[in-house]
PDB file of N, CA and C in Angstrom:
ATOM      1  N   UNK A   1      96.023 -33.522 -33.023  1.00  0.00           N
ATOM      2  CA  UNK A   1      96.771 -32.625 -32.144  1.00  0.00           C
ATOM      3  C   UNK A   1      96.701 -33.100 -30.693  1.00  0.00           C
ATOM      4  N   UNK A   2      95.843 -33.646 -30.027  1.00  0.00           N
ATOM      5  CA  UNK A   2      95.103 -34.145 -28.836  1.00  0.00           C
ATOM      6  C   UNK A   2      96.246 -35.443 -28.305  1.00  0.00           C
ATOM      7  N   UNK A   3      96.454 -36.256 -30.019  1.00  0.00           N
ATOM      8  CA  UNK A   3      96.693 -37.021 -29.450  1.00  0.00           C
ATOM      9  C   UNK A   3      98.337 -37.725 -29.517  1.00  0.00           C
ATOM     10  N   UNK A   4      98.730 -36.128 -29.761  1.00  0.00           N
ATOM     11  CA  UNK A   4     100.421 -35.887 -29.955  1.00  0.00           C
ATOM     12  C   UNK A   4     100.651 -35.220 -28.622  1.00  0.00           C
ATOM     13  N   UNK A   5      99.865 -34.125 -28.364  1.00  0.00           N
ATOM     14  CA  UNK A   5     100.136 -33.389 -26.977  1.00  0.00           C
ATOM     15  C   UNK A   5     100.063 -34.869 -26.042  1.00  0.00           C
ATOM     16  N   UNK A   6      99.319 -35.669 -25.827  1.00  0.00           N
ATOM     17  CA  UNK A   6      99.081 -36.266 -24.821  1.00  0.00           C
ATOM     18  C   UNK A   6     100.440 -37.602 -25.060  1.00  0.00           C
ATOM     19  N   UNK A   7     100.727 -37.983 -25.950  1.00  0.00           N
ATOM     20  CA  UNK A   7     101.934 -38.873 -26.578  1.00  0.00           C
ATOM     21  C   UNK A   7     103.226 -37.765 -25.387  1.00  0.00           C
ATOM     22  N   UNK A   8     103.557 -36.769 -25.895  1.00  0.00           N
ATOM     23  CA  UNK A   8     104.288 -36.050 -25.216  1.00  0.00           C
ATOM     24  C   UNK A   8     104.159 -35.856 -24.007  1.00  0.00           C
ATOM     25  N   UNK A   9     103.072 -35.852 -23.681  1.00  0.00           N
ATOM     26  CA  UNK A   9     102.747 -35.673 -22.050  1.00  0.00           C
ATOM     27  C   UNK A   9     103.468 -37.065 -21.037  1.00  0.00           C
ATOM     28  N   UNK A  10     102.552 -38.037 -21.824  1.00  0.00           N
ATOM     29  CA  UNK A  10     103.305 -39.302 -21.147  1.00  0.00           C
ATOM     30  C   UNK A  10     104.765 -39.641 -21.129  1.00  0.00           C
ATOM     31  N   UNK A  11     105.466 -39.299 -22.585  1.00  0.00           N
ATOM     32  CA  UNK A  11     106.572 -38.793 -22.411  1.00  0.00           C
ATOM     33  C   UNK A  11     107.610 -38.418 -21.213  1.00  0.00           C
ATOM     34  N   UNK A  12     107.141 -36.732 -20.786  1.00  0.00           N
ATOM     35  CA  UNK A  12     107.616 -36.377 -19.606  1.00  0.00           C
ATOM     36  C   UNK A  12     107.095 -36.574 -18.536  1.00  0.00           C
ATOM     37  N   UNK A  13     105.902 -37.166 -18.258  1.00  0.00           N
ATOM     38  CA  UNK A  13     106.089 -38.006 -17.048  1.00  0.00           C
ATOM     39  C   UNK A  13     106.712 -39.205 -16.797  1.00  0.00           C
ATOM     40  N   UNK A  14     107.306 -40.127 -17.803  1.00  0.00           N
ATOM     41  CA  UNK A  14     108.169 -41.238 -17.721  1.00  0.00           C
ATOM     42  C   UNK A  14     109.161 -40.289 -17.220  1.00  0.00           C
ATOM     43  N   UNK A  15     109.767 -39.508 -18.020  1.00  0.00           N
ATOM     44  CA  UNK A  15     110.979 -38.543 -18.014  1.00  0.00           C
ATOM     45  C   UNK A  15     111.045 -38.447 -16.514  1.00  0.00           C
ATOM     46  N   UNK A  16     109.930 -37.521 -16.175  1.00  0.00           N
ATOM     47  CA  UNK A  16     110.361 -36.853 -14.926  1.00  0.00           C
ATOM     48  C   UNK A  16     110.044 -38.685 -13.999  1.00  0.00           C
ATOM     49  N   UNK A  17     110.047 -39.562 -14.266  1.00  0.00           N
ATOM     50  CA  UNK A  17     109.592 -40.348 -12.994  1.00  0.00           C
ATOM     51  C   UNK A  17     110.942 -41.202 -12.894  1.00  0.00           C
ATOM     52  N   UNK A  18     111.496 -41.131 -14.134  1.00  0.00           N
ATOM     53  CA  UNK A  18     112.991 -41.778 -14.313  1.00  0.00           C
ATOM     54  C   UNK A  18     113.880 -40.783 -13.830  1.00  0.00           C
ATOM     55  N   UNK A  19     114.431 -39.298 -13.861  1.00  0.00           N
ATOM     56  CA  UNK A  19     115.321 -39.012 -13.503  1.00  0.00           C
ATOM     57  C   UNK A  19     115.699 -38.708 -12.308  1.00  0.00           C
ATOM     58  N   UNK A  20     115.027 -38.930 -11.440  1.00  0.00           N
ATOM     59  CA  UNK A  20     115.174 -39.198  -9.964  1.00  0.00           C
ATOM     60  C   UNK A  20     116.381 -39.980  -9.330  1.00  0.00           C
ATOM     61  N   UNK A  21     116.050 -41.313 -10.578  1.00  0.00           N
ATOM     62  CA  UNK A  21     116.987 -42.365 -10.156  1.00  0.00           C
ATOM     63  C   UNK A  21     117.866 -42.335 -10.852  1.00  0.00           C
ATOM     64  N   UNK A  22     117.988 -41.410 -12.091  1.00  0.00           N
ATOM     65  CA  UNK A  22     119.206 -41.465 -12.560  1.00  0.00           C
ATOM     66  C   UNK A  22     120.228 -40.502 -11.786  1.00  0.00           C
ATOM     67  N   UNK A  23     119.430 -39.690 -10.876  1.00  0.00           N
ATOM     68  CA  UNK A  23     120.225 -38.969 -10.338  1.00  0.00           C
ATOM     69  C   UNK A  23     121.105 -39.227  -9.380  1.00  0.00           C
ATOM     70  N   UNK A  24     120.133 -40.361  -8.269  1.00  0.00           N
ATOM     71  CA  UNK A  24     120.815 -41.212  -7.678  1.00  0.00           C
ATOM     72  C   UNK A  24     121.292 -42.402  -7.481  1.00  0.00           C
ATOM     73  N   UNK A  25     121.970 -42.679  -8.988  1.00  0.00           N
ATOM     74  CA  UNK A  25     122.732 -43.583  -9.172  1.00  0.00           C
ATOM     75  C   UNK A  25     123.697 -42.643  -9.300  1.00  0.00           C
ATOM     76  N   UNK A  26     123.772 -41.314  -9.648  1.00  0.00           N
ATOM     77  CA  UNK A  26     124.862 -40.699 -10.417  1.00  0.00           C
ATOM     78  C   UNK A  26     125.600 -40.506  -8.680  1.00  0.00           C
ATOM     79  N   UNK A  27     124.635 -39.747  -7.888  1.00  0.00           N
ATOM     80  CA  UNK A  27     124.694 -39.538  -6.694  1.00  0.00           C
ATOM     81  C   UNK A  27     125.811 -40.441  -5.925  1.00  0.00           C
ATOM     82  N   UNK A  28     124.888 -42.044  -6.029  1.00  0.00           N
ATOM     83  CA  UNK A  28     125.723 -43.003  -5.500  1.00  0.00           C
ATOM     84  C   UNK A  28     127.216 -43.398  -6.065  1.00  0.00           C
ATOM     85  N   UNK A  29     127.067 -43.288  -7.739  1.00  0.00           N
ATOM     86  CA  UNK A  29     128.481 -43.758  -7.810  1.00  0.00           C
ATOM     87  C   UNK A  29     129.509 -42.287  -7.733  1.00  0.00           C
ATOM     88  N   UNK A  30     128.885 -41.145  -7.895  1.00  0.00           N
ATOM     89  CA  UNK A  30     130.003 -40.375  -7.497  1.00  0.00           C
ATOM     90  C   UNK A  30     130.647 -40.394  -6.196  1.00  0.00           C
ATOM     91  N   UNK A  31     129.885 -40.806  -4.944  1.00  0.00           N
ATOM     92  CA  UNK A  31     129.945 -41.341  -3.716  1.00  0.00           C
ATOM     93  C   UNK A  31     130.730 -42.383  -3.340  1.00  0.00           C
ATOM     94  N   UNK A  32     130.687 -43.763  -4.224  1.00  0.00           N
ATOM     95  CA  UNK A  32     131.308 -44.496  -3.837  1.00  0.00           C
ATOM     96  C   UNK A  32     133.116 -44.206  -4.495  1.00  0.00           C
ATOM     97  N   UNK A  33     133.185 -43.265  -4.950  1.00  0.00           N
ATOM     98  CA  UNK A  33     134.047 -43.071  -6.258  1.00  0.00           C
ATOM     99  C   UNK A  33     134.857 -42.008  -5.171  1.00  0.00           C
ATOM    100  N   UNK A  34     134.561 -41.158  -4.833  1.00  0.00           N
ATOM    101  CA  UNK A  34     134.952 -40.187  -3.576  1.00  0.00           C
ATOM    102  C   UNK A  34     135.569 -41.029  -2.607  1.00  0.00           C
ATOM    103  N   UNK A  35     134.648 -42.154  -1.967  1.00  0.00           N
ATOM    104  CA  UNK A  35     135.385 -42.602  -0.961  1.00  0.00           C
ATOM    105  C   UNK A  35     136.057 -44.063  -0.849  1.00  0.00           C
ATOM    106  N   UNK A  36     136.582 -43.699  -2.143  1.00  0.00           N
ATOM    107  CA  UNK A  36     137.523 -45.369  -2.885  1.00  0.00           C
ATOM    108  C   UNK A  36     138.598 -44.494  -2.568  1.00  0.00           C
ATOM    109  N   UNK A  37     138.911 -43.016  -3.193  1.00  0.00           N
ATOM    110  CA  UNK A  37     140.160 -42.056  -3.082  1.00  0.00           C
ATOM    111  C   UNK A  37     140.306 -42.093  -1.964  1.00  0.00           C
TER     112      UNK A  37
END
């Protein structure tokens, strides 16, 4: 059990350490995409 909780744990800290940047890529290309129009 110890060592599924902790499998998962690392999990969402990849998770949360990656979606930062997925955000701002999304950020950036909606940005560059705005000011192509």
């Amino acid at each position: 059990m110890t060592q599924s909780v902790l499998n998962s744990f690392k999990k969402l800290n990849i998770g949360v350490k990656l979606w930062p940047f997925d955000l701002l890529k999304y950020g950036i290309r909606s940005f560059l995409k705005h000011d192509l129009d």
